[in-house]
N, C-alpha and C. Protein backbone atom coordinates (compact mmCIF):
# COMPACT_ATOMS: atom_id res chain seq x y z
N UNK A 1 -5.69 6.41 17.45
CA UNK A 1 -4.61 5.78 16.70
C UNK A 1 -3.96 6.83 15.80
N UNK A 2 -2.48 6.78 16.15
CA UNK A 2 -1.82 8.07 14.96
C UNK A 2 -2.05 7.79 13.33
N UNK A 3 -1.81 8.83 12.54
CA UNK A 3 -1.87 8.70 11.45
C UNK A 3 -0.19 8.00 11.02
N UNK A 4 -0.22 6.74 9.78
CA UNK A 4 1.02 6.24 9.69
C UNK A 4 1.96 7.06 8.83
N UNK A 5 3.33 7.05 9.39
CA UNK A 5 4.28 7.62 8.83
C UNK A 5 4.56 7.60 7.36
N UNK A 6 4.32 8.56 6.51
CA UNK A 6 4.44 9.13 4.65
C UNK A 6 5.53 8.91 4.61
N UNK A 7 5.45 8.28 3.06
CA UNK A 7 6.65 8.01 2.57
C UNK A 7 6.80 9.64 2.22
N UNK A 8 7.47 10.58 1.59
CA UNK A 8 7.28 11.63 1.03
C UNK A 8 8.12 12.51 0.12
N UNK A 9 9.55 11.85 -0.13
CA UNK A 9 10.70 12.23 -1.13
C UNK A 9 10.61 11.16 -2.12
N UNK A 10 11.33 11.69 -3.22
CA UNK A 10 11.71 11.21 -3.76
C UNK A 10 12.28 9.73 -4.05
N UNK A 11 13.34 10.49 -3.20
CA UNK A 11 14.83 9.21 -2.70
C UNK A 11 14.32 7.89 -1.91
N UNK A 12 12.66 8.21 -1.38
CA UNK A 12 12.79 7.39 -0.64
C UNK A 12 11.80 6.53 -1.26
N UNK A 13 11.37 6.52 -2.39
CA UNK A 13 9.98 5.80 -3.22
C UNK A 13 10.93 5.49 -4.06
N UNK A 14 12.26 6.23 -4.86
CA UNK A 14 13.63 5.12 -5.61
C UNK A 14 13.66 4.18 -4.80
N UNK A 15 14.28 4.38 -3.56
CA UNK A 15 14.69 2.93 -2.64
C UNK A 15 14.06 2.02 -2.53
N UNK A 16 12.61 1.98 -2.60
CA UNK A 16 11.48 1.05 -2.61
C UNK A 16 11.34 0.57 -3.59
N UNK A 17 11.74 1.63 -5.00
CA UNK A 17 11.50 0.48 -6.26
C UNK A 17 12.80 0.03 -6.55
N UNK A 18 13.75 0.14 -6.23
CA UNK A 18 14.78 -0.61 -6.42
C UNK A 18 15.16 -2.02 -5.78
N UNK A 19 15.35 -1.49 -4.60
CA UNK A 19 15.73 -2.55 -3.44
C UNK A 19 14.48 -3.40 -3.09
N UNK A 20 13.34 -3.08 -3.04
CA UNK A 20 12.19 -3.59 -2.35
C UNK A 20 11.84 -4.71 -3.18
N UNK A 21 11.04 -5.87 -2.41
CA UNK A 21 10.66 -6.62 -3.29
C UNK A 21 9.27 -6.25 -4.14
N UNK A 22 8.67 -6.92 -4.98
CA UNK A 22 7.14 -6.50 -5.88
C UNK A 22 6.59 -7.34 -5.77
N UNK A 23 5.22 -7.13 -5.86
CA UNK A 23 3.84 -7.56 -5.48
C UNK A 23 3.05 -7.02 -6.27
N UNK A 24 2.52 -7.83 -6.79
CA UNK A 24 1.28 -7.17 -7.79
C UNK A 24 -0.40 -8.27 -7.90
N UNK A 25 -1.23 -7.27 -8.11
CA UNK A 25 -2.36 -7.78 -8.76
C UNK A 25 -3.24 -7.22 -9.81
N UNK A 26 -4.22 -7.14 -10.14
CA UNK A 26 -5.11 -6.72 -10.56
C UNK A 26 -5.05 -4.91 -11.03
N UNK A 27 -5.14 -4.66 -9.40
CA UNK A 27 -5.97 -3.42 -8.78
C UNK A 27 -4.49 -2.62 -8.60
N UNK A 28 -3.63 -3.32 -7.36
CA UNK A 28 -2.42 -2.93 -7.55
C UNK A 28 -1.11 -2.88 -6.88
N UNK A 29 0.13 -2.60 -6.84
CA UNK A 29 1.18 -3.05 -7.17
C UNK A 29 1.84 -2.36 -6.00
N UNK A 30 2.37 -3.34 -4.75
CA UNK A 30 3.03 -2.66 -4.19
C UNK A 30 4.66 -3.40 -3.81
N UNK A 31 5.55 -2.55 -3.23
CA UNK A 31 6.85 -2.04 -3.44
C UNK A 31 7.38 -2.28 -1.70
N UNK A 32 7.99 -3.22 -1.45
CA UNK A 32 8.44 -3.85 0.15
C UNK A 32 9.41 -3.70 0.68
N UNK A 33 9.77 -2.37 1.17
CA UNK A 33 11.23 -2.48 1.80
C UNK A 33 11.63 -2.84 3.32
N UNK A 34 12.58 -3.48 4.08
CA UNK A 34 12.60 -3.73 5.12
C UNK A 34 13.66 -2.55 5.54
N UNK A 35 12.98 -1.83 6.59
CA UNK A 35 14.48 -1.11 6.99
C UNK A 35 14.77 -1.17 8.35
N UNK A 36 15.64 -0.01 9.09
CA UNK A 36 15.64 -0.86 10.23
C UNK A 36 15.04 0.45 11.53
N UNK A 37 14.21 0.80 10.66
CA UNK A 37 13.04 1.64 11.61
C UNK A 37 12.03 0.66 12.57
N UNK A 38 11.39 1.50 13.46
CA UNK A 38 10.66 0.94 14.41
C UNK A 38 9.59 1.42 14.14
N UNK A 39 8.96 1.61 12.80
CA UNK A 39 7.55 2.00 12.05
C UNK A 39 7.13 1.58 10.87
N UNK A 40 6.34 1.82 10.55
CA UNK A 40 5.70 1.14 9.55
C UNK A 40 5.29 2.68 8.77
N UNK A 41 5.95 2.41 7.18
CA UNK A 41 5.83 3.84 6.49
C UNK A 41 5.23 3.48 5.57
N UNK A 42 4.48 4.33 4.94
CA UNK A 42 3.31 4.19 3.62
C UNK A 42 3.86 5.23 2.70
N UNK A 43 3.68 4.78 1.43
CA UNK A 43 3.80 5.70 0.36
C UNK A 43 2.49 5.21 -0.61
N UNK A 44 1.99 6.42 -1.19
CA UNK A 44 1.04 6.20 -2.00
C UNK A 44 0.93 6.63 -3.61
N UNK A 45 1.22 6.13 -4.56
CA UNK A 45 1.78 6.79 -5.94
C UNK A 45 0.18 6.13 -7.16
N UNK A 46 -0.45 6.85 -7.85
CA UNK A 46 -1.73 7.00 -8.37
C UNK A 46 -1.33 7.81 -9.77
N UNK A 47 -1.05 7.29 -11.05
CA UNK A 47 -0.98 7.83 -11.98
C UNK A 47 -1.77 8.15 -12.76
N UNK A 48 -1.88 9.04 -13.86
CA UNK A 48 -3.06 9.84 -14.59
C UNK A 48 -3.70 8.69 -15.65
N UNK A 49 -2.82 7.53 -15.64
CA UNK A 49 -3.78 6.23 -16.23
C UNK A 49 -4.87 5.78 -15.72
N UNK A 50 -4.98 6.30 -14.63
CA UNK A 50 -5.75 5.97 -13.22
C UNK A 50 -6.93 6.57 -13.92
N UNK A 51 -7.10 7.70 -14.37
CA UNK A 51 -7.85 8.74 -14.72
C UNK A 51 -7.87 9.83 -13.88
N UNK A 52 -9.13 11.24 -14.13
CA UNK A 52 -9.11 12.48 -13.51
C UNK A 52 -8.55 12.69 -11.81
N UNK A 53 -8.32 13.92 -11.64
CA UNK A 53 -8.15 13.59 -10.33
C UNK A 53 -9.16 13.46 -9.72
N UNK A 54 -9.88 13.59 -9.72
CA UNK A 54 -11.34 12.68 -8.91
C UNK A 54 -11.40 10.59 -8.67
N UNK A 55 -10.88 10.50 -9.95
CA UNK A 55 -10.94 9.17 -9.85
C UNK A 55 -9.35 8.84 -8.42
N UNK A 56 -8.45 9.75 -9.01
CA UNK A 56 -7.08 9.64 -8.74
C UNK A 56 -7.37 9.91 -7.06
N UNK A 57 -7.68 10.82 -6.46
CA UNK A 57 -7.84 10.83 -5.23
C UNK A 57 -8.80 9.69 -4.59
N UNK A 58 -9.55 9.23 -5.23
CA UNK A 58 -11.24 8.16 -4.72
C UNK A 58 -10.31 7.15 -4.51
N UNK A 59 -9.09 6.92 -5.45
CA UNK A 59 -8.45 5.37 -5.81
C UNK A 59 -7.35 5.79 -3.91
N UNK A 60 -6.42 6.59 -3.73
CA UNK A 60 -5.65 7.29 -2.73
C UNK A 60 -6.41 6.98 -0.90
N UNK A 61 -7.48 7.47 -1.09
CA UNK A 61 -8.43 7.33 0.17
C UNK A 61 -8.26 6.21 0.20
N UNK A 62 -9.26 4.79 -0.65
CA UNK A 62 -9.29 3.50 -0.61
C UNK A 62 -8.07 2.84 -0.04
N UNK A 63 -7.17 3.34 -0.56
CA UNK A 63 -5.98 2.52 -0.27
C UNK A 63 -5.29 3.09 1.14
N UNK A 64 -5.68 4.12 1.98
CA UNK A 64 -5.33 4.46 2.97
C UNK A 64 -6.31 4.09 3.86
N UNK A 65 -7.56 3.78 3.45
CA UNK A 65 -8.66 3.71 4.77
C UNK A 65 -8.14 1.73 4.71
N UNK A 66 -8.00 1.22 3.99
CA UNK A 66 -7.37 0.01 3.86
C UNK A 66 -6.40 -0.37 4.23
N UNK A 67 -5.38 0.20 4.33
CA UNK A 67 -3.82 0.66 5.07
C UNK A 67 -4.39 0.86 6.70
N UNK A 68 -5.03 1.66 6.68
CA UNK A 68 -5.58 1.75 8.08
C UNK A 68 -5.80 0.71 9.08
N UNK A 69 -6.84 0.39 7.89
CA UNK A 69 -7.90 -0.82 8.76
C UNK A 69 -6.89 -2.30 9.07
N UNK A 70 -5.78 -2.57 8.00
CA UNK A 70 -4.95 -3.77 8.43
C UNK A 70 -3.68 -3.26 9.40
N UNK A 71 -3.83 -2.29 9.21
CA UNK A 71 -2.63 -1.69 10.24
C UNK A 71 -1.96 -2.34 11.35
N UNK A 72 -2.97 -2.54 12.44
CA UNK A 72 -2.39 -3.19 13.76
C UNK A 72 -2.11 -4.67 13.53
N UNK A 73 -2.29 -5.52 12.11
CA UNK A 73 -2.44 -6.83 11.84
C UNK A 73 -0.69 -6.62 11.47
N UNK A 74 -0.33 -5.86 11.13
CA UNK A 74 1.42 -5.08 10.21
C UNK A 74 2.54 -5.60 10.73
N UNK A 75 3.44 -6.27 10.49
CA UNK A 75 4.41 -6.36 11.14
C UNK A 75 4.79 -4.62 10.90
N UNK A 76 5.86 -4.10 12.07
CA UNK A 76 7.14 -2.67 11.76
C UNK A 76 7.93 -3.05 11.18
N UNK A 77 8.56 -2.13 10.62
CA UNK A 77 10.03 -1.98 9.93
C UNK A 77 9.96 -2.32 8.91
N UNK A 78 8.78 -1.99 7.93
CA UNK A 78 8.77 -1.71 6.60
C UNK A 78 8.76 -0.72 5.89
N UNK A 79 9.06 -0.06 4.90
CA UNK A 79 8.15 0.75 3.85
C UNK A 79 7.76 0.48 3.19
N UNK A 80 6.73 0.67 2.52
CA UNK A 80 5.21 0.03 1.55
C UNK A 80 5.08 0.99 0.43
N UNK A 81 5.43 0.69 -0.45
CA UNK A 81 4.79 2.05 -1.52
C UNK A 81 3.99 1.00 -2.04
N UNK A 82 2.56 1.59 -2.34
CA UNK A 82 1.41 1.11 -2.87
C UNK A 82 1.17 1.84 -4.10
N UNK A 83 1.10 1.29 -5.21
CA UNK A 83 0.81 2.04 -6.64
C UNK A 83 -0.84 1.79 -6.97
N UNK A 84 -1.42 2.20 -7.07
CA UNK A 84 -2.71 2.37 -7.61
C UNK A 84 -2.86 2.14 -8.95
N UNK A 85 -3.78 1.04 -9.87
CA UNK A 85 -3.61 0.67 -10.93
C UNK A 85 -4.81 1.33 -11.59
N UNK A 86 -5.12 1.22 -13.30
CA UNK A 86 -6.52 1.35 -13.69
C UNK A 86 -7.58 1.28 -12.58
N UNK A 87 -7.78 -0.13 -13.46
CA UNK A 87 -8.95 -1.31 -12.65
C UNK A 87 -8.97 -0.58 -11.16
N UNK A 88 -8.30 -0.03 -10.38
CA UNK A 88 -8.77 0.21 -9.31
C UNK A 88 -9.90 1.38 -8.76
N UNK A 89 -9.98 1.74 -9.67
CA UNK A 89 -10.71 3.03 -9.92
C UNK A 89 -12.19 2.47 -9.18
N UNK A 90 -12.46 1.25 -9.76
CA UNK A 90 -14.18 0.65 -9.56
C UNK A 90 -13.86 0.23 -8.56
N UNK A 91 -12.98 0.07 -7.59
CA UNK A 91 -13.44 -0.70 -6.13
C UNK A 91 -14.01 -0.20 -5.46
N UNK A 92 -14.81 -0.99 -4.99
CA UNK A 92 -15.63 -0.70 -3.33
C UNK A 92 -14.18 -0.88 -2.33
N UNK A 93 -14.85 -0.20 -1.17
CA UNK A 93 -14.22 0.12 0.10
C UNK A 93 -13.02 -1.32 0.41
N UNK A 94 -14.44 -2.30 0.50
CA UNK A 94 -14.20 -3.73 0.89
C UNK A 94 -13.72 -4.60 0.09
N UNK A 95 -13.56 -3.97 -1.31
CA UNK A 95 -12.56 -5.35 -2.72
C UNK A 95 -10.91 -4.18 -1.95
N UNK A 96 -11.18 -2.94 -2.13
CA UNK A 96 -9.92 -2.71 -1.93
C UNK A 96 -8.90 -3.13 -0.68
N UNK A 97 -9.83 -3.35 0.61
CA UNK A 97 -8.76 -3.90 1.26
C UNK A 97 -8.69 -5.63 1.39
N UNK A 98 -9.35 -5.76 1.09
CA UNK A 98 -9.56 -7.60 0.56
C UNK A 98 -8.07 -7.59 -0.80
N UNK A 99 -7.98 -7.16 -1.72
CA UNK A 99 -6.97 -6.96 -2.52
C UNK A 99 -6.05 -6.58 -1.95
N UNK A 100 -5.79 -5.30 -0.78
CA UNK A 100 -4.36 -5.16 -0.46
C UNK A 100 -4.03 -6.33 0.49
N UNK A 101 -4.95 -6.26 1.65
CA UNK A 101 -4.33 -7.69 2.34
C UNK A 101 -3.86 -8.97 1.93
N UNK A 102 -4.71 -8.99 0.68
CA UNK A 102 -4.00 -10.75 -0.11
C UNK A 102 -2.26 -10.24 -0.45
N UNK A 103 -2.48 -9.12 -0.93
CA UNK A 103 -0.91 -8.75 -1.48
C UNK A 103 -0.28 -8.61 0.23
N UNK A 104 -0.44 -7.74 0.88
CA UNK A 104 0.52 -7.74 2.29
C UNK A 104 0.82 -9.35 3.11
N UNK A 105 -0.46 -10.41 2.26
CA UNK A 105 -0.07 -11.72 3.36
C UNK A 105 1.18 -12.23 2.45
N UNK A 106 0.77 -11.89 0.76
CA UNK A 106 1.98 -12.62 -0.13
C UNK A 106 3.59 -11.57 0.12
N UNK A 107 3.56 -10.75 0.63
CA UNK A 107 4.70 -10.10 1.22
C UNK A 107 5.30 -10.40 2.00
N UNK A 108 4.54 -11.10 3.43
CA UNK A 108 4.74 -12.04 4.20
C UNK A 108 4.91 -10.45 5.61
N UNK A 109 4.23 -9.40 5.24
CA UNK A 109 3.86 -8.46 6.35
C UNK A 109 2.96 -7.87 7.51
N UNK A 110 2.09 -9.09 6.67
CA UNK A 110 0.72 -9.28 7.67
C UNK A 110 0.24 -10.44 8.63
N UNK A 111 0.70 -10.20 10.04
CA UNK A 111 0.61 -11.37 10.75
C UNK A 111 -0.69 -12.24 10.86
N UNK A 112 -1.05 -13.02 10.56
CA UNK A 112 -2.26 -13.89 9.87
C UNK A 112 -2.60 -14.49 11.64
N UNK A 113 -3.52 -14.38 11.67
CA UNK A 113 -4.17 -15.22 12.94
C UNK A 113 -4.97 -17.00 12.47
N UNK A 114 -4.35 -17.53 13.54
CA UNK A 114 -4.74 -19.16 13.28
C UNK A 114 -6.34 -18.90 13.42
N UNK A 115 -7.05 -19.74 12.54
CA UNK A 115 -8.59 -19.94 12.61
C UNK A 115 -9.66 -18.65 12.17
């Protein structure tokens, strides 16, 4: 399975917080744009509230091995910037993608299977 397409300018994590819709919880806060690509793009943004970069990268992984794992569930033709909050610092593997998926079903980007 390829690795998913980085958000990676600037211009293009403005467009997400502008135009995109918001989603938030707890842990943390992501940023919904529809465009009219035939992929599904990730951006990942982790601030020094977060704490050290140790914490700051531990929080980055989580949220990509989580990104991962719901991946093929994804509708395309989004961009996703995912912000990394405090509180996220203490998640296990399994609160973190249990937390992003509740936020991607309230986005309405994650195709939900009956039963």
């Amino acid at each position: 399975m390829q690795d998913p397409v980085k958000l990676k300018k600037r211009w293009e994590f403005q467009l997400a917080y502008q135009k995109g819709s918001k989603y938030w919880n707890r842990y943390f806060v992501i940023y919904v744009l529809n465009t009219d690509f035939k992929v599904l793009r990730l951006g990942i943004t982790v601030s020094k509230k977060v704490g050290k970069s140790v914490q700051r990268n531990r929080v980055k992984r989580l949220i990509r091995e989580s990104f991962r794992q719901l991946r093929p569930q994804m509708k395309i033709g989004y961009d996703v910037v995912v912000v990394g909050r405090p509180p996220a610092s203490q998640l296990t593997c399994q609160e973190a993608g249990n937390g992003l998926a509740h936020l991607f079903q309230r986005a309405a980007i994650l195709n939900t299977k009956d039963g």
